[in-house]
C-alpha atoms as a PDB file:
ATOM      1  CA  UNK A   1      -4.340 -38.960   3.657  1.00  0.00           C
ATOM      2  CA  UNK A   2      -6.165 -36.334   5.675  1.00  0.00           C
ATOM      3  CA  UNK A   3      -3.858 -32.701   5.758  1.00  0.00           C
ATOM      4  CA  UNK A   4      -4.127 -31.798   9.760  1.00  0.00           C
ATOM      5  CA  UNK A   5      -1.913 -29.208   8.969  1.00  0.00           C
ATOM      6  CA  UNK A   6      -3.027 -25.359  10.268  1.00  0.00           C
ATOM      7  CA  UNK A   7      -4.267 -22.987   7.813  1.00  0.00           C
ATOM      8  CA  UNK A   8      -3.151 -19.737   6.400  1.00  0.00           C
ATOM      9  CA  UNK A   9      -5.694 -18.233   4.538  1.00  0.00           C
ATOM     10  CA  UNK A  10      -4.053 -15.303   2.770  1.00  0.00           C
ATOM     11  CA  UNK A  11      -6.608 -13.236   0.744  1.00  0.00           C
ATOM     12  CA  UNK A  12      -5.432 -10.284  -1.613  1.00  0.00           C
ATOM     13  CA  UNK A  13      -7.233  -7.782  -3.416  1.00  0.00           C
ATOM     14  CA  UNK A  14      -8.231  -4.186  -3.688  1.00  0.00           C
ATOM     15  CA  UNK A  15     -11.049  -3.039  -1.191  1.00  0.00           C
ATOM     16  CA  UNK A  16     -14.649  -4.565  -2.359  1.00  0.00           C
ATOM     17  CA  UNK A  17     -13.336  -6.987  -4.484  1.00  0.00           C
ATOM     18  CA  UNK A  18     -14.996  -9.779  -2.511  1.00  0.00           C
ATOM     19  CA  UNK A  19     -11.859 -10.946   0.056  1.00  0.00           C
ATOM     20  CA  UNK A  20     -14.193 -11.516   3.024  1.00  0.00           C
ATOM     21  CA  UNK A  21     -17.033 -12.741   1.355  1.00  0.00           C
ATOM     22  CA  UNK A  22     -14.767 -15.113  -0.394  1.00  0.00           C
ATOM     23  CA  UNK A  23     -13.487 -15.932   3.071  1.00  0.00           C
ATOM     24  CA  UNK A  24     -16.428 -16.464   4.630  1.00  0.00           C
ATOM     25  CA  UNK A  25     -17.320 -19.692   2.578  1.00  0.00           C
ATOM     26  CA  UNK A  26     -14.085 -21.583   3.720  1.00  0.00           C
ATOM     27  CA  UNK A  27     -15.144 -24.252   5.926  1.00  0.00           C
ATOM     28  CA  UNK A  28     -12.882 -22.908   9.356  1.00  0.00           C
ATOM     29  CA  UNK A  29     -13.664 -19.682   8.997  1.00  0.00           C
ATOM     30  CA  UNK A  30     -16.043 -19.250  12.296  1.00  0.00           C
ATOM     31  CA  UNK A  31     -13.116 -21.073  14.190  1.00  0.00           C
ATOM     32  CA  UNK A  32     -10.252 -19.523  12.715  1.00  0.00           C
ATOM     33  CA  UNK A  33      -8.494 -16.155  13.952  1.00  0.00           C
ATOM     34  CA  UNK A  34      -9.662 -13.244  11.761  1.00  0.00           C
ATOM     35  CA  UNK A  35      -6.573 -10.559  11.088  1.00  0.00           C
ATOM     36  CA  UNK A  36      -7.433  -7.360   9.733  1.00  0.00           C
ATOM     37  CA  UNK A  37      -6.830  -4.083   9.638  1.00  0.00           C
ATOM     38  CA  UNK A  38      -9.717  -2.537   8.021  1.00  0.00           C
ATOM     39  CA  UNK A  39     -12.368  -4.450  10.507  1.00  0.00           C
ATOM     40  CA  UNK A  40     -10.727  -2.794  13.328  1.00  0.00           C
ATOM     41  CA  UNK A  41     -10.944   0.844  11.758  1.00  0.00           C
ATOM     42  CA  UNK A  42     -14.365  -0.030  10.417  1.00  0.00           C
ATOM     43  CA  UNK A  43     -15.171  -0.733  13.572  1.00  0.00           C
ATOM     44  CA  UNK A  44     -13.867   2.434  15.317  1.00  0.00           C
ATOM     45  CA  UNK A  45     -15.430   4.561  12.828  1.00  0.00           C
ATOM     46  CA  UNK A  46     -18.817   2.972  13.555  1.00  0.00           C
ATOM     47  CA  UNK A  47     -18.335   3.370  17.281  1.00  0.00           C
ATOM     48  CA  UNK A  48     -17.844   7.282  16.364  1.00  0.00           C
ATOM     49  CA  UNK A  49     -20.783   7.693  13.218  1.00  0.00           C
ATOM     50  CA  UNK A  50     -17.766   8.310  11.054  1.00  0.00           C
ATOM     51  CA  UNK A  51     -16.722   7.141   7.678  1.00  0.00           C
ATOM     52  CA  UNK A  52     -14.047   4.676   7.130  1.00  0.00           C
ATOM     53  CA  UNK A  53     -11.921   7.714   5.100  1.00  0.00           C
ATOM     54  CA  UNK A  54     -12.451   9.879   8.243  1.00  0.00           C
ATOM     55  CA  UNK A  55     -10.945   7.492  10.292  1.00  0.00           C
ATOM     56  CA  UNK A  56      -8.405   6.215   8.603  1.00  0.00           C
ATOM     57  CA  UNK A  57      -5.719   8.448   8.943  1.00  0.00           C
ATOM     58  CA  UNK A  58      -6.122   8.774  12.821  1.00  0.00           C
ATOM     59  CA  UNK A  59      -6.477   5.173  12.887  1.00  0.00           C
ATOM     60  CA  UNK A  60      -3.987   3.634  10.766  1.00  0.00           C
ATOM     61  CA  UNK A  61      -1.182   3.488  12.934  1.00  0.00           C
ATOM     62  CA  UNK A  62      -3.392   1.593  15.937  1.00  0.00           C
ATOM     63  CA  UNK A  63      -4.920  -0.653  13.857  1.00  0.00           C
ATOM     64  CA  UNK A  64      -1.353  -1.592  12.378  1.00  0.00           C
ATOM     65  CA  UNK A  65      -0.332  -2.153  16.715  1.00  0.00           C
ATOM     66  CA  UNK A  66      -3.162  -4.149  17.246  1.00  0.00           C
ATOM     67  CA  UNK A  67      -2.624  -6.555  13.562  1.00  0.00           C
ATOM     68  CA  UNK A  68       1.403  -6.926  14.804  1.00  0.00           C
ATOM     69  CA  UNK A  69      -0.194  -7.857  18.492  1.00  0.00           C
ATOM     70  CA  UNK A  70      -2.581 -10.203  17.240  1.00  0.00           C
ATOM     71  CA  UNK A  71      -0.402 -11.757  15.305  1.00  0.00           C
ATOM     72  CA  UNK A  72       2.475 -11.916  18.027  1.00  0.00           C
ATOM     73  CA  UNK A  73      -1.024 -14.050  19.699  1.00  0.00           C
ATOM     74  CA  UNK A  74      -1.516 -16.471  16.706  1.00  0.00           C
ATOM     75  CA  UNK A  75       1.842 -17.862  16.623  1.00  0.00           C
ATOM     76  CA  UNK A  76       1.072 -19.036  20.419  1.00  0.00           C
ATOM     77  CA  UNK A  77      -2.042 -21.071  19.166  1.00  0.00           C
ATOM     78  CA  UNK A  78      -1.537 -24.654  18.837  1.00  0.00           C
ATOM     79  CA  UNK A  79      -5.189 -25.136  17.117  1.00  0.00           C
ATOM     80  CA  UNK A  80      -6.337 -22.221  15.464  1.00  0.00           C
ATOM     81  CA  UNK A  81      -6.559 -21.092  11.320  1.00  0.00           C
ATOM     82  CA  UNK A  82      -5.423 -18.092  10.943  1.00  0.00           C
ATOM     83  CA  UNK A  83      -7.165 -15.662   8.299  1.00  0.00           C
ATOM     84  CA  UNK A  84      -4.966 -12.681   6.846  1.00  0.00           C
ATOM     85  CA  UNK A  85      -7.282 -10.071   5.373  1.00  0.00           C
ATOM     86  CA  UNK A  86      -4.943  -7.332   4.791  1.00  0.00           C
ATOM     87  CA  UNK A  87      -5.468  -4.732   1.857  1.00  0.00           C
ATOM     88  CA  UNK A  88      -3.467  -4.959  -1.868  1.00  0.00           C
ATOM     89  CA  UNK A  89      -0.431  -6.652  -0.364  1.00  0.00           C
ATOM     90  CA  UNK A  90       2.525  -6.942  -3.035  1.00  0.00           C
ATOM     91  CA  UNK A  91       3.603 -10.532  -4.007  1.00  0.00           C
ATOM     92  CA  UNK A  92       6.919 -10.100  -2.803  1.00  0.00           C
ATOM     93  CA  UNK A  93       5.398  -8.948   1.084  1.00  0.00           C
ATOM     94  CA  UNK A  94       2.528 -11.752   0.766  1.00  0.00           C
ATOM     95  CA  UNK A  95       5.230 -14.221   0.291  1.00  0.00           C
ATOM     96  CA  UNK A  96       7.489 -12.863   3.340  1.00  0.00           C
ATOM     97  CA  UNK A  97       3.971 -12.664   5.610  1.00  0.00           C
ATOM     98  CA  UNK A  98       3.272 -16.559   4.552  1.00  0.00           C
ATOM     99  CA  UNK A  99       6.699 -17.556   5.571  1.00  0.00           C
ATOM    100  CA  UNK A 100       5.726 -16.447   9.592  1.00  0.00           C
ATOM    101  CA  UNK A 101       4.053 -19.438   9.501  1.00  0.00           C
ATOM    102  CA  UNK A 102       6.016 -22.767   9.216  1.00  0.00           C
ATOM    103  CA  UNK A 103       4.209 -25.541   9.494  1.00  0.00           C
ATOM    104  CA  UNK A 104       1.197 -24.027   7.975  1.00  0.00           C
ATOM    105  CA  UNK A 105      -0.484 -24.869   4.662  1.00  0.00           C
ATOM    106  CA  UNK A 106      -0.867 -21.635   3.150  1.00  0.00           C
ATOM    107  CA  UNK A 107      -3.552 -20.863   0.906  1.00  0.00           C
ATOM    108  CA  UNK A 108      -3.720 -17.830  -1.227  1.00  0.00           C
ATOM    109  CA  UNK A 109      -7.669 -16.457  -2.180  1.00  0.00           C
ATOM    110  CA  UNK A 110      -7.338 -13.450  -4.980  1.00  0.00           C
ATOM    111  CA  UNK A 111      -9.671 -11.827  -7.372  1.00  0.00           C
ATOM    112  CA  UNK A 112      -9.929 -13.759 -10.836  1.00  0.00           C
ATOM    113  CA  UNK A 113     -10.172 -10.453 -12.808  1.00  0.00           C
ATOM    114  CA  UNK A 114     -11.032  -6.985 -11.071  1.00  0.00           C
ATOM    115  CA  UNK A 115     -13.605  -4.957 -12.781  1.00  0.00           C
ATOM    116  CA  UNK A 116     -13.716  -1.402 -11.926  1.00  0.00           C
ATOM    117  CA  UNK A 117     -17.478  -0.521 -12.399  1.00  0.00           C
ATOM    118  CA  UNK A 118     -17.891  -3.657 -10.385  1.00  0.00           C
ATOM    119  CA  UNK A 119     -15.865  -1.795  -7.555  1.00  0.00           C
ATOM    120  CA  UNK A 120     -17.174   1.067  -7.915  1.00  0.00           C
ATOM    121  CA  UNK A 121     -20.833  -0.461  -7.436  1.00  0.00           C
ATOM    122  CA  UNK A 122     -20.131  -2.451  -4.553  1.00  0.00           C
ATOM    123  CA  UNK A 123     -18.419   0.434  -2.759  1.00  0.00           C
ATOM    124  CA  UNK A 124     -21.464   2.211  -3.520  1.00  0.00           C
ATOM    125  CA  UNK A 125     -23.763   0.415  -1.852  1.00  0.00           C
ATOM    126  CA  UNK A 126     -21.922  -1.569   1.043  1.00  0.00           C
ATOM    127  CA  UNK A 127     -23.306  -1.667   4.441  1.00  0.00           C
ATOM    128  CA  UNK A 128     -19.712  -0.617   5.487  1.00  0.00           C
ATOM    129  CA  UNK A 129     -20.600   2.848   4.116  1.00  0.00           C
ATOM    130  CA  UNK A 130     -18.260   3.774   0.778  1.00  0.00           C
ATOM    131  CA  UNK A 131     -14.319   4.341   0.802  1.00  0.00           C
ATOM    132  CA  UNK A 132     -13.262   7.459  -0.894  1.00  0.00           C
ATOM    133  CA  UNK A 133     -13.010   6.721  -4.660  1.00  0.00           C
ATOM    134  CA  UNK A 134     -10.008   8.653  -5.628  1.00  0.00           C
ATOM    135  CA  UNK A 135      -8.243   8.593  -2.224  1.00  0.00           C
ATOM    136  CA  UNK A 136      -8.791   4.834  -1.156  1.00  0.00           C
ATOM    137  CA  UNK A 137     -10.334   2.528  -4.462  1.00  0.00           C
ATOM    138  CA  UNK A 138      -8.430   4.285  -7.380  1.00  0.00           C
ATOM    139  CA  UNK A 139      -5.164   4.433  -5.802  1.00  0.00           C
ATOM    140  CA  UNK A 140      -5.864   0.619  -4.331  1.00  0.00           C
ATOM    141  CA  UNK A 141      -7.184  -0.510  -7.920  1.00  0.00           C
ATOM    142  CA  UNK A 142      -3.976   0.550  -9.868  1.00  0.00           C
ATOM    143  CA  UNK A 143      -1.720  -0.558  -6.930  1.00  0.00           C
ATOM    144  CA  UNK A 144      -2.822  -4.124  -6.940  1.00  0.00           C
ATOM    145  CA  UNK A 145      -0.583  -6.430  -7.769  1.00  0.00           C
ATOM    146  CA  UNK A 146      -2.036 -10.012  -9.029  1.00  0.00           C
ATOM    147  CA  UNK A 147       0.032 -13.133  -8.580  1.00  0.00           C
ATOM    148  CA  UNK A 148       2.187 -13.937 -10.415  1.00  0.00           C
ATOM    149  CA  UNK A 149       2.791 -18.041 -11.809  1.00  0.00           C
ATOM    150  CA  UNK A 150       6.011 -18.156  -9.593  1.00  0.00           C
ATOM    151  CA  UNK A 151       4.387 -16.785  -6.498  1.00  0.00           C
ATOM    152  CA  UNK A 152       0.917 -19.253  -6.887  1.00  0.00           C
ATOM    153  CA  UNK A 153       3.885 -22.157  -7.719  1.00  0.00           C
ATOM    154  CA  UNK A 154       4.855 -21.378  -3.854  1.00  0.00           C
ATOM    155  CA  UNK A 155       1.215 -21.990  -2.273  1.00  0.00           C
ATOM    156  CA  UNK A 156       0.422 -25.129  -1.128  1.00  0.00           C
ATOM    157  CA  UNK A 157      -3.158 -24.457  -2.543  1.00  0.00           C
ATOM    158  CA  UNK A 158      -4.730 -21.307  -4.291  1.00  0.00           C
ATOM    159  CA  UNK A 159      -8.447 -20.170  -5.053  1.00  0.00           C
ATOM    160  CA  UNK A 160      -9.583 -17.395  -7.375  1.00  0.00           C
ATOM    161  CA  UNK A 161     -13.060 -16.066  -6.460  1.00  0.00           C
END
Protein backbone atom coordinates (compact mmCIF):
# COMPACT_ATOMS: atom_id res chain seq x y z
CA UNK A 1 0.00 0.00 0.00
CA UNK A 2 1.11 3.37 -1.31
CA UNK A 3 1.74 6.07 1.98
CA UNK A 4 -0.21 9.40 0.53
CA UNK A 5 0.48 10.74 3.69
CA UNK A 6 2.31 14.53 3.72
CA UNK A 7 5.84 14.75 4.56
CA UNK A 8 7.88 16.23 7.29
CA UNK A 9 11.27 16.23 6.47
CA UNK A 10 13.08 17.21 9.66
CA UNK A 11 16.89 17.53 9.11
CA UNK A 12 19.34 18.15 12.15
CA UNK A 13 22.83 18.92 12.32
CA UNK A 14 25.47 21.48 12.97
CA UNK A 15 26.02 24.09 10.07
CA UNK A 16 27.93 22.30 6.93
CA UNK A 17 27.28 19.04 7.94
CA UNK A 18 25.42 18.29 4.70
CA UNK A 19 21.43 18.99 5.87
CA UNK A 20 20.49 20.60 2.54
CA UNK A 21 22.47 18.68 0.35
CA UNK A 22 21.08 15.66 2.02
CA UNK A 23 17.71 17.28 1.42
CA UNK A 24 18.04 18.01 -1.86
CA UNK A 25 18.12 14.27 -3.04
CA UNK A 26 14.60 13.48 -1.51
CA UNK A 27 12.33 12.96 -4.28
CA UNK A 28 9.61 16.14 -3.22
CA UNK A 29 11.99 18.36 -2.50
CA UNK A 30 11.40 20.94 -5.61
CA UNK A 31 7.61 20.71 -4.61
CA UNK A 32 7.82 20.80 -1.04
CA UNK A 33 7.86 24.08 1.23
CA UNK A 34 11.47 24.88 2.23
CA UNK A 35 11.65 26.34 6.11
CA UNK A 36 14.70 27.89 7.15
CA UNK A 37 16.19 30.27 8.95
CA UNK A 38 19.64 30.48 7.76
CA UNK A 39 18.47 30.77 3.84
CA UNK A 40 16.64 33.81 4.74
CA UNK A 41 19.72 35.52 6.57
CA UNK A 42 21.98 34.11 3.90
CA UNK A 43 20.02 35.68 1.72
CA UNK A 44 19.88 39.17 3.34
CA UNK A 45 23.47 39.19 3.82
CA UNK A 46 24.01 38.59 0.10
CA UNK A 47 21.56 41.33 -0.81
CA UNK A 48 23.98 43.65 1.46
CA UNK A 49 27.83 42.00 0.40
CA UNK A 50 27.90 40.93 4.00
CA UNK A 51 28.87 37.79 5.75
CA UNK A 52 26.44 35.48 7.26
CA UNK A 53 28.21 36.35 11.00
CA UNK A 54 27.64 40.06 10.15
CA UNK A 55 24.22 39.56 9.69
CA UNK A 56 23.23 37.40 11.99
CA UNK A 57 22.74 39.20 14.96
CA UNK A 58 20.64 42.01 13.22
CA UNK A 59 18.86 39.36 11.52
CA UNK A 60 18.04 36.71 13.84
CA UNK A 61 15.03 37.93 15.28
CA UNK A 62 13.29 38.56 11.53
CA UNK A 63 14.27 35.55 10.21
CA UNK A 64 12.76 33.75 13.41
CA UNK A 65 9.11 36.14 12.34
CA UNK A 66 9.25 35.09 9.00
CA UNK A 67 10.04 30.84 9.98
CA UNK A 68 6.84 31.23 12.71
CA UNK A 69 4.84 33.01 9.57
CA UNK A 70 5.70 30.51 7.17
CA UNK A 71 4.92 27.99 9.16
CA UNK A 72 1.51 29.55 10.43
CA UNK A 73 1.20 29.17 6.03
CA UNK A 74 2.10 25.40 5.87
CA UNK A 75 -0.43 24.18 8.17
CA UNK A 76 -3.08 25.82 5.59
CA UNK A 77 -1.66 23.58 2.70
CA UNK A 78 -3.64 20.64 1.87
CA UNK A 79 -0.79 19.28 -0.69
CA UNK A 80 2.46 20.43 0.12
CA UNK A 81 5.85 18.57 1.99
CA UNK A 82 7.08 20.53 4.24
CA UNK A 83 11.03 20.69 4.75
CA UNK A 84 12.36 21.90 8.30
CA UNK A 85 15.97 22.98 7.95
CA UNK A 86 16.53 24.57 11.18
CA UNK A 87 20.10 24.62 12.89
CA UNK A 88 21.28 21.92 15.94
CA UNK A 89 17.74 21.53 17.24
CA UNK A 90 17.69 19.44 20.65
CA UNK A 91 15.80 16.06 20.55
CA UNK A 92 13.44 17.06 23.02
CA UNK A 93 12.39 20.54 20.66
CA UNK A 94 12.67 18.32 17.31
CA UNK A 95 10.17 16.05 18.81
CA UNK A 96 7.70 19.00 20.02
CA UNK A 97 8.27 20.77 16.27
CA UNK A 98 7.25 17.17 14.60
CA UNK A 99 4.18 16.96 16.69
CA UNK A 100 2.72 20.48 14.72
CA UNK A 101 2.10 18.23 12.21
CA UNK A 102 -0.58 15.46 12.69
CA UNK A 103 -1.25 13.62 10.00
CA UNK A 104 2.19 13.87 8.66
CA UNK A 105 4.79 11.12 8.23
CA UNK A 106 7.70 12.58 9.75
CA UNK A 107 11.03 11.78 8.68
CA UNK A 108 14.11 12.67 10.54
CA UNK A 109 17.62 13.22 8.14
CA UNK A 110 20.85 13.63 10.67
CA UNK A 111 24.54 13.36 10.28
CA UNK A 112 25.87 9.64 10.68
CA UNK A 113 29.04 10.84 12.52
CA UNK A 114 30.25 14.62 12.45
CA UNK A 115 33.85 15.12 11.75
CA UNK A 116 35.26 18.36 12.68
CA UNK A 117 38.10 18.85 10.06
CA UNK A 118 35.35 17.83 7.72
CA UNK A 119 33.42 21.02 9.02
CA UNK A 120 35.90 22.98 9.16
CA UNK A 121 36.78 22.28 5.33
CA UNK A 122 33.47 22.65 4.02
CA UNK A 123 32.92 25.94 5.86
CA UNK A 124 36.03 26.89 4.29
CA UNK A 125 35.26 26.72 1.03
CA UNK A 126 31.33 27.06 0.67
CA UNK A 127 29.85 29.27 -1.86
CA UNK A 128 27.77 30.62 1.14
CA UNK A 129 30.99 32.36 2.26
CA UNK A 130 32.35 30.77 5.88
CA UNK A 131 30.48 31.07 9.39
CA UNK A 132 32.66 32.27 12.13
CA UNK A 133 34.55 29.22 13.54
CA UNK A 134 34.57 29.93 17.17
CA UNK A 135 31.38 32.06 17.28
CA UNK A 136 28.98 29.95 14.97
CA UNK A 137 30.71 26.10 14.09
CA UNK A 138 32.49 25.43 17.50
CA UNK A 139 29.77 26.46 19.67
CA UNK A 140 27.16 24.59 17.04
CA UNK A 141 29.59 21.43 16.91
CA UNK A 142 29.65 20.83 20.77
CA UNK A 143 25.93 21.84 21.07
CA UNK A 144 24.63 19.19 18.79
CA UNK A 145 22.71 16.83 20.10
CA UNK A 146 22.40 13.36 18.01
CA UNK A 147 19.30 11.23 18.36
CA UNK A 148 18.87 9.34 20.58
CA UNK A 149 17.24 5.31 20.05
CA UNK A 150 13.99 6.56 21.83
CA UNK A 151 13.62 9.69 19.79
CA UNK A 152 14.45 7.70 16.09
CA UNK A 153 11.81 4.86 17.79
CA UNK A 154 9.21 7.96 17.38
CA UNK A 155 9.86 8.67 13.48
CA UNK A 156 7.88 7.09 11.16
CA UNK A 157 11.10 6.79 8.98
CA UNK A 158 14.78 8.07 9.56
CA UNK A 159 17.91 8.56 7.19
CA UNK A 160 21.51 9.17 8.22
CA UNK A 161 23.54 10.90 5.46
Amino acid sequence: MVDTRRKLLMLCGPPRSGKSYAARDYPGYKDAVYLSTDEFIERVARFYGKTYDECFRQVYKRAEKRFNKLLLKVKCLEDKDVIWDQTNLKVKTRLERASLFPGYKKILFFPKQLDWDLLVERNNTSSRGPLSVFKVLRPMFNSYEAPTEEELAQWDEFHEF
